[in-house]
PDB file of N, CA and C in Angstrom:
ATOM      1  N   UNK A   1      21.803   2.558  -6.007  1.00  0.00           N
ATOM      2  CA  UNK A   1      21.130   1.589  -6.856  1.00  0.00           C
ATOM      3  C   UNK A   1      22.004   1.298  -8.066  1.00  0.00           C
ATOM      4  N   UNK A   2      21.955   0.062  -8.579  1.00  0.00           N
ATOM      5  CA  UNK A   2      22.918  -0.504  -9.684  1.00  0.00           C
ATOM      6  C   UNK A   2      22.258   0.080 -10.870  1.00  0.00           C
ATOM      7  N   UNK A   3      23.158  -0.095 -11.451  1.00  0.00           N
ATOM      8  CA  UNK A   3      22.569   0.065 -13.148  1.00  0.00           C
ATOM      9  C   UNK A   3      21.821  -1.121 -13.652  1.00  0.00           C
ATOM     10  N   UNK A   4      20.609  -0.812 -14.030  1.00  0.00           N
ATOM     11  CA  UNK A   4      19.703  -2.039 -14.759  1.00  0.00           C
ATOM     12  C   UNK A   4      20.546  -2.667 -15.874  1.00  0.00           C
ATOM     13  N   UNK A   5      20.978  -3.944 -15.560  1.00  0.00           N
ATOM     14  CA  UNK A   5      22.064  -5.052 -16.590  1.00  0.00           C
ATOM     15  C   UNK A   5      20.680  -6.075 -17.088  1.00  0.00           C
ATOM     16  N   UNK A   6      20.240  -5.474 -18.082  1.00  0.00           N
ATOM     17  CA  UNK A   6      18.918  -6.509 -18.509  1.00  0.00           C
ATOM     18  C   UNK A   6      19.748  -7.811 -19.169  1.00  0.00           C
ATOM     19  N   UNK A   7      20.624  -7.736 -19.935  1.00  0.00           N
ATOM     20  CA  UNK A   7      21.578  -9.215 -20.256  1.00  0.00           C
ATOM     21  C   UNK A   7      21.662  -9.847 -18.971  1.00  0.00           C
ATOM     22  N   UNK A   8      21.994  -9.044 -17.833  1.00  0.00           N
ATOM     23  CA  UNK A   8      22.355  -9.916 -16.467  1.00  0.00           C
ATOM     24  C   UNK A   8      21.257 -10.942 -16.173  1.00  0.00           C
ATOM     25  N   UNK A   9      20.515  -9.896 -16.081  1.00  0.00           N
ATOM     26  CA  UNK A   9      18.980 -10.475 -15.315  1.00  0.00           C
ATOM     27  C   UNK A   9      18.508 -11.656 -16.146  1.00  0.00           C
ATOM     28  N   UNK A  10      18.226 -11.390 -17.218  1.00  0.00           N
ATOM     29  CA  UNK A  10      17.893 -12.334 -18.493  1.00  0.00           C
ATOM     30  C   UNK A  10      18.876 -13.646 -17.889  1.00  0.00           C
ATOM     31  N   UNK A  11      19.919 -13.455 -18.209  1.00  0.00           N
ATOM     32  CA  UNK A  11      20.854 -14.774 -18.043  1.00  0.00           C
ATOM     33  C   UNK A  11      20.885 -15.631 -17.144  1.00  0.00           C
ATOM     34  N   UNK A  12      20.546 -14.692 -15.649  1.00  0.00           N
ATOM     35  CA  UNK A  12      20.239 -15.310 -14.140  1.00  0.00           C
ATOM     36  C   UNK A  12      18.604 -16.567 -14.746  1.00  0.00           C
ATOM     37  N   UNK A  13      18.014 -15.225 -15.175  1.00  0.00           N
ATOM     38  CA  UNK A  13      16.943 -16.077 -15.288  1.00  0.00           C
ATOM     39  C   UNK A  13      16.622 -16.974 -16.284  1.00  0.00           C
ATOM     40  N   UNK A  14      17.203 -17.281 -17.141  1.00  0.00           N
ATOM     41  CA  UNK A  14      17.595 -18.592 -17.783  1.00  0.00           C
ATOM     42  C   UNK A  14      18.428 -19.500 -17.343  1.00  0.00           C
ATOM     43  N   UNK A  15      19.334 -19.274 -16.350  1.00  0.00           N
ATOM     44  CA  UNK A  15      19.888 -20.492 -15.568  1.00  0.00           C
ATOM     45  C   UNK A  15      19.002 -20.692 -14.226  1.00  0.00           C
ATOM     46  N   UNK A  16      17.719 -19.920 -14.113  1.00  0.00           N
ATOM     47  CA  UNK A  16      16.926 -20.736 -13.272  1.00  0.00           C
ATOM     48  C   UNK A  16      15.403 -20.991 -13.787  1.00  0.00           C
ATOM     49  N   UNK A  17      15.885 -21.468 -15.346  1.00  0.00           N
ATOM     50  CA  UNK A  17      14.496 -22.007 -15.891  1.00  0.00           C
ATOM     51  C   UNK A  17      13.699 -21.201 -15.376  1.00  0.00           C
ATOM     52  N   UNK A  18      13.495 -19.757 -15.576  1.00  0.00           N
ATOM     53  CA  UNK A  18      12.427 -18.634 -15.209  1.00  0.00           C
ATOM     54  C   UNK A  18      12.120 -18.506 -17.096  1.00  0.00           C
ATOM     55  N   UNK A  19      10.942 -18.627 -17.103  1.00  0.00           N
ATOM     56  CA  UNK A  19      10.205 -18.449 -18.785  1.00  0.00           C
ATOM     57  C   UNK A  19       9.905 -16.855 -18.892  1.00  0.00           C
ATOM     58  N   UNK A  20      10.100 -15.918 -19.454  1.00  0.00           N
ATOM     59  CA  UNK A  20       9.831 -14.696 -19.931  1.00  0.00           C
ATOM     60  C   UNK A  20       8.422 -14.575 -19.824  1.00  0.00           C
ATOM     61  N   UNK A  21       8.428 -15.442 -20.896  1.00  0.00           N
ATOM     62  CA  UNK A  21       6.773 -15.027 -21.608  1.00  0.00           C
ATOM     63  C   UNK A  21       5.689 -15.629 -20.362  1.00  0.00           C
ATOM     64  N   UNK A  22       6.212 -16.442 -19.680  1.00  0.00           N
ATOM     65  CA  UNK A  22       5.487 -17.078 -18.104  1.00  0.00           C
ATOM     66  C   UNK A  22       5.452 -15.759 -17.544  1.00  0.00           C
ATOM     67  N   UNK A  23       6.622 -15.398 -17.120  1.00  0.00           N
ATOM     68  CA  UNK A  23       6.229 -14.195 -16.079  1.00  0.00           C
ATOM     69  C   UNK A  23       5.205 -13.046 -16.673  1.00  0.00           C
ATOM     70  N   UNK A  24       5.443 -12.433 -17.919  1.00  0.00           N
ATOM     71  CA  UNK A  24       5.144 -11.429 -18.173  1.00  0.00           C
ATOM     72  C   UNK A  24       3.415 -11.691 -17.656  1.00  0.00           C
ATOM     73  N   UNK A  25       3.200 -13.400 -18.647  1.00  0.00           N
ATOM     74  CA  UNK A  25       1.358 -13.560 -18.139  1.00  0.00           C
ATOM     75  C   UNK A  25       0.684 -13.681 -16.956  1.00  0.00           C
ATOM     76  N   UNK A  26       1.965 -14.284 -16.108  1.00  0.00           N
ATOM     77  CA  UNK A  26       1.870 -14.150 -14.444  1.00  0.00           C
ATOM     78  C   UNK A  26       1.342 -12.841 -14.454  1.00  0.00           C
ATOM     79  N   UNK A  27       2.427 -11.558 -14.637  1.00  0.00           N
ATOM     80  CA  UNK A  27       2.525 -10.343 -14.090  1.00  0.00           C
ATOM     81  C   UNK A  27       0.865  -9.328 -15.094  1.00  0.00           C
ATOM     82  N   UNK A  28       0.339 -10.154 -15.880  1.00  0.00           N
ATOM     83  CA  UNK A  28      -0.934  -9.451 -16.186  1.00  0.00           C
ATOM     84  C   UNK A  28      -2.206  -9.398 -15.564  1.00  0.00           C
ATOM     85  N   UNK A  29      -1.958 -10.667 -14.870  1.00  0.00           N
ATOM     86  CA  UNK A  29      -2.878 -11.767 -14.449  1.00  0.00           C
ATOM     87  C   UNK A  29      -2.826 -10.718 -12.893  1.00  0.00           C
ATOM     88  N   UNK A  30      -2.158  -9.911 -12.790  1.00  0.00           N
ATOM     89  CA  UNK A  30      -2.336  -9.581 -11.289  1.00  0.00           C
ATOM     90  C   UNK A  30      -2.767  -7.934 -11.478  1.00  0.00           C
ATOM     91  N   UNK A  31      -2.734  -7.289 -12.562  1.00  0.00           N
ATOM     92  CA  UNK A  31      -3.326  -6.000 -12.946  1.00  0.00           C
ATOM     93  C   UNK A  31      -4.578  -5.677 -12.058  1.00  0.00           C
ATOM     94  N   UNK A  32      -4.444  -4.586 -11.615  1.00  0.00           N
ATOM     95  CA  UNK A  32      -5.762  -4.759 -10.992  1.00  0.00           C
ATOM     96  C   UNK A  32      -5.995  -4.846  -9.516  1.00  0.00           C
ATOM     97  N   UNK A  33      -5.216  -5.468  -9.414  1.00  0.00           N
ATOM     98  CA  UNK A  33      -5.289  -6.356  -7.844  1.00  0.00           C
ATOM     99  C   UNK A  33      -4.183  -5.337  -6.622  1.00  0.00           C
ATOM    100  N   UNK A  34      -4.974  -5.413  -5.531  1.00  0.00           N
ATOM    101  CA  UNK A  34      -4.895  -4.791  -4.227  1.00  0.00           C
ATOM    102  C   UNK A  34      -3.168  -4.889  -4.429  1.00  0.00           C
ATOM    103  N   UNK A  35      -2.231  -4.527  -3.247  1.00  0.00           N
ATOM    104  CA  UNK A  35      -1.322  -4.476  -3.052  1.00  0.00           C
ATOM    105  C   UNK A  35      -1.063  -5.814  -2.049  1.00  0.00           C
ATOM    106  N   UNK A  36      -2.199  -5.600  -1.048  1.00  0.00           N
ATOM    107  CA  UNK A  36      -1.828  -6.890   0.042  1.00  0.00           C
ATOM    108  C   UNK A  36      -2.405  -8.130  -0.738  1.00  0.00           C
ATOM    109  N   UNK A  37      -3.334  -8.023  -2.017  1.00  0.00           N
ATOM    110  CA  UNK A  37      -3.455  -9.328  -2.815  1.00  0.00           C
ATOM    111  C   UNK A  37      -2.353  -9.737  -3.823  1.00  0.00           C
ATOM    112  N   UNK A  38      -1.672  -8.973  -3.882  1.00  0.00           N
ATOM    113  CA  UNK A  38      -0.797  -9.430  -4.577  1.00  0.00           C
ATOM    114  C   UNK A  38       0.603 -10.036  -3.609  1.00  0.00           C
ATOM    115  N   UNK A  39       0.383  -9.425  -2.753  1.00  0.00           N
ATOM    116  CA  UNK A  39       1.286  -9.751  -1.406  1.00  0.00           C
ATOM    117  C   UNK A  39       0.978 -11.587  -1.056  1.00  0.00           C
ATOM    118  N   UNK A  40       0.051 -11.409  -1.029  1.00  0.00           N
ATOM    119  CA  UNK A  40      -0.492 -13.159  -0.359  1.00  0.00           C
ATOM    120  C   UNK A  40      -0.457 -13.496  -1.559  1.00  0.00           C
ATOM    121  N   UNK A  41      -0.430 -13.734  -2.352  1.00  0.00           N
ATOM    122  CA  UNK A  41      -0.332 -14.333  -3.540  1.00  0.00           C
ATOM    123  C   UNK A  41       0.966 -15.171  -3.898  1.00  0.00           C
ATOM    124  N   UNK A  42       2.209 -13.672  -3.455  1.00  0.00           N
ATOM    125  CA  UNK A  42       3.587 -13.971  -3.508  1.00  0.00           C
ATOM    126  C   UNK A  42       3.857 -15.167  -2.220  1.00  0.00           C
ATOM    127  N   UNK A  43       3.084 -14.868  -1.015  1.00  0.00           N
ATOM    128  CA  UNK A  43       3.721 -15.428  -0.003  1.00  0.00           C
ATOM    129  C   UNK A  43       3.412 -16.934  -0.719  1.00  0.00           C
ATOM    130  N   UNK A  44       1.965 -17.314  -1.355  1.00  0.00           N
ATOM    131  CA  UNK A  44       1.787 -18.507  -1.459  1.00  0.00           C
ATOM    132  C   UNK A  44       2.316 -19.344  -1.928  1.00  0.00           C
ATOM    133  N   UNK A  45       3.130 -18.294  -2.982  1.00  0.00           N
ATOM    134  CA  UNK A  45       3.869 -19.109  -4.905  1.00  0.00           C
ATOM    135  C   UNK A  45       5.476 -19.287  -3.670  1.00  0.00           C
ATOM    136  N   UNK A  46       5.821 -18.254  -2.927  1.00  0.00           N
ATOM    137  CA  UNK A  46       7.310 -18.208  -2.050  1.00  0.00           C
ATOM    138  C   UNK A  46       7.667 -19.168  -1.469  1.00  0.00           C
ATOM    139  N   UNK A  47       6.472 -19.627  -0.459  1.00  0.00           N
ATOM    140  CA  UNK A  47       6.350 -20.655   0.086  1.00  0.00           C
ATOM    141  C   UNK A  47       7.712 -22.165  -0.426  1.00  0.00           C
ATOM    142  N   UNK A  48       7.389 -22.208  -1.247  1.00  0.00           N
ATOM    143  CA  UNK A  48       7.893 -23.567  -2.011  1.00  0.00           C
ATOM    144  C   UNK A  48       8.671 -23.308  -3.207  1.00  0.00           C
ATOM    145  N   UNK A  49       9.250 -21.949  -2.985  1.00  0.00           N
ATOM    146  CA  UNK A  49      10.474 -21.733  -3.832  1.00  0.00           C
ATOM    147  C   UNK A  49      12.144 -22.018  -3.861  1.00  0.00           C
ATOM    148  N   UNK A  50      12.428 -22.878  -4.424  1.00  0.00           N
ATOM    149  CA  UNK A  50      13.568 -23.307  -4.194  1.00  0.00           C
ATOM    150  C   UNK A  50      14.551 -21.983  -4.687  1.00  0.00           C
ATOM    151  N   UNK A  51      15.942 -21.253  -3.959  1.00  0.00           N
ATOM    152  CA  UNK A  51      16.765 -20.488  -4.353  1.00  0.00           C
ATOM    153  C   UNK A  51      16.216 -19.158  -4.376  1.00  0.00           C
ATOM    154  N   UNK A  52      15.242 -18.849  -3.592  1.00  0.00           N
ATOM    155  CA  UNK A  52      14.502 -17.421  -3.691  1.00  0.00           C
ATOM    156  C   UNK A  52      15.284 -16.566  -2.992  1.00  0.00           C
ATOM    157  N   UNK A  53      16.134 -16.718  -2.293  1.00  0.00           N
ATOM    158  CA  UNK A  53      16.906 -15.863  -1.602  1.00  0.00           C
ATOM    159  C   UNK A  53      18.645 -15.232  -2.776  1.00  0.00           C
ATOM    160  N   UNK A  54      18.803 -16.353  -3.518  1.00  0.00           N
ATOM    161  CA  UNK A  54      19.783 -15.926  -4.522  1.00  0.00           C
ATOM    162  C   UNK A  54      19.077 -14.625  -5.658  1.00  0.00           C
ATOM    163  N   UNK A  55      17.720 -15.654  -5.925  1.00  0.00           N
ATOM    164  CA  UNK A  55      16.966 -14.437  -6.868  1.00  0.00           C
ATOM    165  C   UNK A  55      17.143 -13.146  -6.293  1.00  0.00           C
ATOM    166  N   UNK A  56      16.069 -12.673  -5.046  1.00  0.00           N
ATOM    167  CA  UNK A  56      15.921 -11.968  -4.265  1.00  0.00           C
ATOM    168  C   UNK A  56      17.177 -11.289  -4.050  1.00  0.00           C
ATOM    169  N   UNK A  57      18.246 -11.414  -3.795  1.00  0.00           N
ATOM    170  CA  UNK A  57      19.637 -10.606  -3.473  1.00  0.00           C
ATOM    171  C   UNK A  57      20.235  -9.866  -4.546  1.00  0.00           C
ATOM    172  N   UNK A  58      19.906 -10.729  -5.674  1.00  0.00           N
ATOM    173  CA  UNK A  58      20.266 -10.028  -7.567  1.00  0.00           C
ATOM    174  C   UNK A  58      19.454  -9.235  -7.274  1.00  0.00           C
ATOM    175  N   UNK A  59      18.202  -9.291  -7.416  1.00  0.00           N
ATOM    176  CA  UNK A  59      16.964  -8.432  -7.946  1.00  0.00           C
ATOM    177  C   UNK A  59      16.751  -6.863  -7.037  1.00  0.00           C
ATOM    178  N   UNK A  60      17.688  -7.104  -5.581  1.00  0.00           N
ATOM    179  CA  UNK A  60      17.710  -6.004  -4.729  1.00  0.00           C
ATOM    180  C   UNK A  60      18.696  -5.016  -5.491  1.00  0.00           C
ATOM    181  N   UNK A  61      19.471  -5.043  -6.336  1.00  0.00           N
ATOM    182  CA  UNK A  61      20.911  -4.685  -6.490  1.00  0.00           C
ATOM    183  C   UNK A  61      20.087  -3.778  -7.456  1.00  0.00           C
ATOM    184  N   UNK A  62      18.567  -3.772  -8.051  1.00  0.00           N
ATOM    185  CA  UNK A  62      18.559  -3.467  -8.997  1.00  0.00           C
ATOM    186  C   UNK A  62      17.157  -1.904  -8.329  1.00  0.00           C
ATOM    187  N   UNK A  63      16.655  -2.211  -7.254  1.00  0.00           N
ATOM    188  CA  UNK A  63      15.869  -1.749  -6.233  1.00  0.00           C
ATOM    189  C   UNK A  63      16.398  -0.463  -5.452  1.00  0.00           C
ATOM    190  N   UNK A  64      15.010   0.562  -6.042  1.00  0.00           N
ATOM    191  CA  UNK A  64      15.601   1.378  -4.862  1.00  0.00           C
ATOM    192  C   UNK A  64      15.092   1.464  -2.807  1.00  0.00           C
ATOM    193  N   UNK A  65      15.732   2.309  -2.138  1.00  0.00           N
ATOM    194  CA  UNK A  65      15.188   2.083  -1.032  1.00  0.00           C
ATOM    195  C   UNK A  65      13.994   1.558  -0.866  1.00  0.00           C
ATOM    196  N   UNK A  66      13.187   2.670  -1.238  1.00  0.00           N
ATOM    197  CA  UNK A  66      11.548   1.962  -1.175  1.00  0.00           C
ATOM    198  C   UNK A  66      11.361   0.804  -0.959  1.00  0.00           C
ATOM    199  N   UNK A  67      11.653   0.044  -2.352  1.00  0.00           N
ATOM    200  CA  UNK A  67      11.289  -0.686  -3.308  1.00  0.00           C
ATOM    201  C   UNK A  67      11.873  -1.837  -2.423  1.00  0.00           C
ATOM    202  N   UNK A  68      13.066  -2.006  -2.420  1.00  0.00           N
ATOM    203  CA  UNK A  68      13.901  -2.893  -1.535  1.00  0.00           C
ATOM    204  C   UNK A  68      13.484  -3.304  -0.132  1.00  0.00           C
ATOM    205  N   UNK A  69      13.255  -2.272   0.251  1.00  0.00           N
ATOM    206  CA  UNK A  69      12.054  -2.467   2.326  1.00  0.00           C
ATOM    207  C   UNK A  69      10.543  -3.336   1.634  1.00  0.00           C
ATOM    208  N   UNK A  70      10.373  -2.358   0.570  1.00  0.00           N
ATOM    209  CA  UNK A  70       8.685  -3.677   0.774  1.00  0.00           C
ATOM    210  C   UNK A  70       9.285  -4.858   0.128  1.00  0.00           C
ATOM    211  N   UNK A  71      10.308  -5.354  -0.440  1.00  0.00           N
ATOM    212  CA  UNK A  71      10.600  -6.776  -1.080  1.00  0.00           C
ATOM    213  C   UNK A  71      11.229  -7.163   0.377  1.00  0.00           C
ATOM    214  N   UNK A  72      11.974  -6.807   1.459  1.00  0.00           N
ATOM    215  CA  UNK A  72      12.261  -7.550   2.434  1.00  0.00           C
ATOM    216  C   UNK A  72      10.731  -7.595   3.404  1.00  0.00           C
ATOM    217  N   UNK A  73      10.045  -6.600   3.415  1.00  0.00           N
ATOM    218  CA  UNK A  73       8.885  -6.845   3.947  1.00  0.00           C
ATOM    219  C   UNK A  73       8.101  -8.548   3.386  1.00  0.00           C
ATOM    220  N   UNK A  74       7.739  -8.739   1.913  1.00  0.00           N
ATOM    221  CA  UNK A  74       7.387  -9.473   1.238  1.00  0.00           C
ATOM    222  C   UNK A  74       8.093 -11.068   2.323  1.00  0.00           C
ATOM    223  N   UNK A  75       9.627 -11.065   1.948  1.00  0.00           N
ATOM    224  CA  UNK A  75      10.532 -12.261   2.575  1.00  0.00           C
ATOM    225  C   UNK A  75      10.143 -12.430   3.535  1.00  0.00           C
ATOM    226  N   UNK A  76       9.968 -11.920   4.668  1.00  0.00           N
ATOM    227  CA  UNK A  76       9.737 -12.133   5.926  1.00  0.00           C
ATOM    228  C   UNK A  76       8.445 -12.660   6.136  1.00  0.00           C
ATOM    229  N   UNK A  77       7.209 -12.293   5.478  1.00  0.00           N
ATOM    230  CA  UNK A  77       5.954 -12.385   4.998  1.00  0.00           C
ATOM    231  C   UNK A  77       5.989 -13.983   4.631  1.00  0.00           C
ATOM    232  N   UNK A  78       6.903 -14.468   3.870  1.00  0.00           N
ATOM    233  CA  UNK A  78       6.936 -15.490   3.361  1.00  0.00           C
ATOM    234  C   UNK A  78       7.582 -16.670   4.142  1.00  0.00           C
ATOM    235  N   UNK A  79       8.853 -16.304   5.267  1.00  0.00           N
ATOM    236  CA  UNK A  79       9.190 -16.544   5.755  1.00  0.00           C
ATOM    237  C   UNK A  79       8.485 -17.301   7.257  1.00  0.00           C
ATOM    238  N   UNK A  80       7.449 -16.289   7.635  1.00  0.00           N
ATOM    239  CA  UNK A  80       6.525 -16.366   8.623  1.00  0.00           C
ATOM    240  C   UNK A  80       5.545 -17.540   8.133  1.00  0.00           C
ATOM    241  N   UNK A  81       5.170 -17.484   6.700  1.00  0.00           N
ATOM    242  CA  UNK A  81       4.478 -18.569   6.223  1.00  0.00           C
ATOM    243  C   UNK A  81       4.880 -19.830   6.511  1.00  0.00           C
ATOM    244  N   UNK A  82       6.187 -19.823   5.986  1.00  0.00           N
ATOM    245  CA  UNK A  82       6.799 -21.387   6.072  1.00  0.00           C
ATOM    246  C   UNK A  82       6.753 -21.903   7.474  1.00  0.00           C
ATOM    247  N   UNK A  83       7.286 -21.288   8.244  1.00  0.00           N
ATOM    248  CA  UNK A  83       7.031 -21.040   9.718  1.00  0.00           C
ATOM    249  C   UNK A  83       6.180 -21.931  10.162  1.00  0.00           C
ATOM    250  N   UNK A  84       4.569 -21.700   9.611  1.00  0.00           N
ATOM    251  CA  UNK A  84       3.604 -21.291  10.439  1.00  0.00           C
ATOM    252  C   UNK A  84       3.429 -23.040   9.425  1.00  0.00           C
ATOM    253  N   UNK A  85       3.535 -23.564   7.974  1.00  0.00           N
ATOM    254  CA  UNK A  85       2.897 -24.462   7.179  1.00  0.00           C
ATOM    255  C   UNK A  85       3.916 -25.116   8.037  1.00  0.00           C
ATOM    256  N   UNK A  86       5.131 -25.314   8.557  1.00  0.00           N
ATOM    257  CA  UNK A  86       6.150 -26.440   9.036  1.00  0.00           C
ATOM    258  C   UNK A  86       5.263 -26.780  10.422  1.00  0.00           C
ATOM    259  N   UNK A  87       4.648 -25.834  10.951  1.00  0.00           N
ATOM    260  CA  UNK A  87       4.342 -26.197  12.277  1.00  0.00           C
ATOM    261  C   UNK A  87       2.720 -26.439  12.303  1.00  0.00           C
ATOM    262  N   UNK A  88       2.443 -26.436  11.420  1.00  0.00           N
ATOM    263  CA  UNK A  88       0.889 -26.640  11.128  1.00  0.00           C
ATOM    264  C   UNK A  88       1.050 -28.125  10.868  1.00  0.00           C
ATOM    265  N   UNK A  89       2.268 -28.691   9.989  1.00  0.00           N
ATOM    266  CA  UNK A  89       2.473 -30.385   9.616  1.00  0.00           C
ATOM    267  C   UNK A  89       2.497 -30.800  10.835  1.00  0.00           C
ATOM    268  N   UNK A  90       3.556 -30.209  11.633  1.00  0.00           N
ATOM    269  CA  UNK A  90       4.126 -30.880  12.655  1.00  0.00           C
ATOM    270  C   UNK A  90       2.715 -31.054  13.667  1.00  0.00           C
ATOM    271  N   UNK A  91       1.553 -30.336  13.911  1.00  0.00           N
ATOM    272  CA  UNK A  91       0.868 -30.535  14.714  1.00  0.00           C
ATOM    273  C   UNK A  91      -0.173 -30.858  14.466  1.00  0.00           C
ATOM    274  N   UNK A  92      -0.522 -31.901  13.215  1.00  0.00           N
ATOM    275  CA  UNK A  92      -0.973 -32.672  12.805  1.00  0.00           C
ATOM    276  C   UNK A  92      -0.914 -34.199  12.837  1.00  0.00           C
ATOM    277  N   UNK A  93       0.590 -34.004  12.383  1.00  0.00           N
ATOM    278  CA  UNK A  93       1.258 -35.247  12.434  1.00  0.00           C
ATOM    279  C   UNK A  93       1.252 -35.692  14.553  1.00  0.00           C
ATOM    280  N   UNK A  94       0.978 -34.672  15.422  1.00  0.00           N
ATOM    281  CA  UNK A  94       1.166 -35.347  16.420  1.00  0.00           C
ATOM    282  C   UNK A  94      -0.751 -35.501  16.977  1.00  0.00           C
ATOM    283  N   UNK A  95      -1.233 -34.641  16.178  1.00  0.00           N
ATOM    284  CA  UNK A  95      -2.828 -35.201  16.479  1.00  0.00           C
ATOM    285  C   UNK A  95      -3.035 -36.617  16.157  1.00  0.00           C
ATOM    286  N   UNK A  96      -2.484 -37.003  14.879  1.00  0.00           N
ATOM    287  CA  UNK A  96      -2.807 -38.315  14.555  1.00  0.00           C
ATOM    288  C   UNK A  96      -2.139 -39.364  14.937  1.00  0.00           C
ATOM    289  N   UNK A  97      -1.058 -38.996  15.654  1.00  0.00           N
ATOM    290  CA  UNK A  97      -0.363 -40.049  16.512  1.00  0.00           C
ATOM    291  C   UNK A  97      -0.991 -40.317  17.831  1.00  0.00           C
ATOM    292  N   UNK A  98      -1.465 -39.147  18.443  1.00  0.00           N
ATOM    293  CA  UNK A  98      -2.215 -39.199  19.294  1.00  0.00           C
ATOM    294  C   UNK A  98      -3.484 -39.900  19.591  1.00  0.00           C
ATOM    295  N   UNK A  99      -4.380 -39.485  18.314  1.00  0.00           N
ATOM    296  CA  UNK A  99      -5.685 -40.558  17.616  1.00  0.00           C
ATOM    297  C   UNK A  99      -5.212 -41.531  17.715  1.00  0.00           C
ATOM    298  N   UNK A 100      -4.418 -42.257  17.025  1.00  0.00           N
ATOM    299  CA  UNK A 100      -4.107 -43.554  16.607  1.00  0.00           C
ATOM    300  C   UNK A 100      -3.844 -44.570  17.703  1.00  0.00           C
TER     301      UNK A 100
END
């Protein structure tokens, strides 16, 4: 596991317009809450994240084993989502062609 570079992280996350004080209220806002609710939660916000895989590859460097298997658990989770919302359009879009 890397050494925690909080200048690093900070800096990443100001060149991707990530707000501090956003996350921290994000990250209160979920106190409390189940493990698999916070799980679907992520998949939902993942879904439609542009560059989550650059984040995600920094943020592993900083992860230990554990920690690192349930964040690739999480990706895949999210991954399966997109999956499933691309092919949910797609078989819509051919119901209503069909209707029509």
């Amino acid at each position: 596991m890397k050494k925690f570079d909080k200048d690093a992280l900070e800096k990443m996350a100001k060149n991707k317009n990530i707000d501090k004080e956003k996350i921290e209220t994000i990250a209160n806002n979920y106190k409390g809450k189940s493990e698999n609710e916070i799980i679907n939660e992520l998949v939902k916000i993942g879904r439609n994240l542009d560059g989550k895989e650059e984040v995600i590859s920094k943020i592993k460097g900083f992860l230990n084993e554990k920690q690192a298997k349930k964040l690739d658990d999480v990706m895949n989770k999210i991954s399966e989502a997109e999956i499933n919302q691309k092919t949910t359009k797609k078989v819509k879009r051919v119901k209503k062609i069909k209707k029509g």
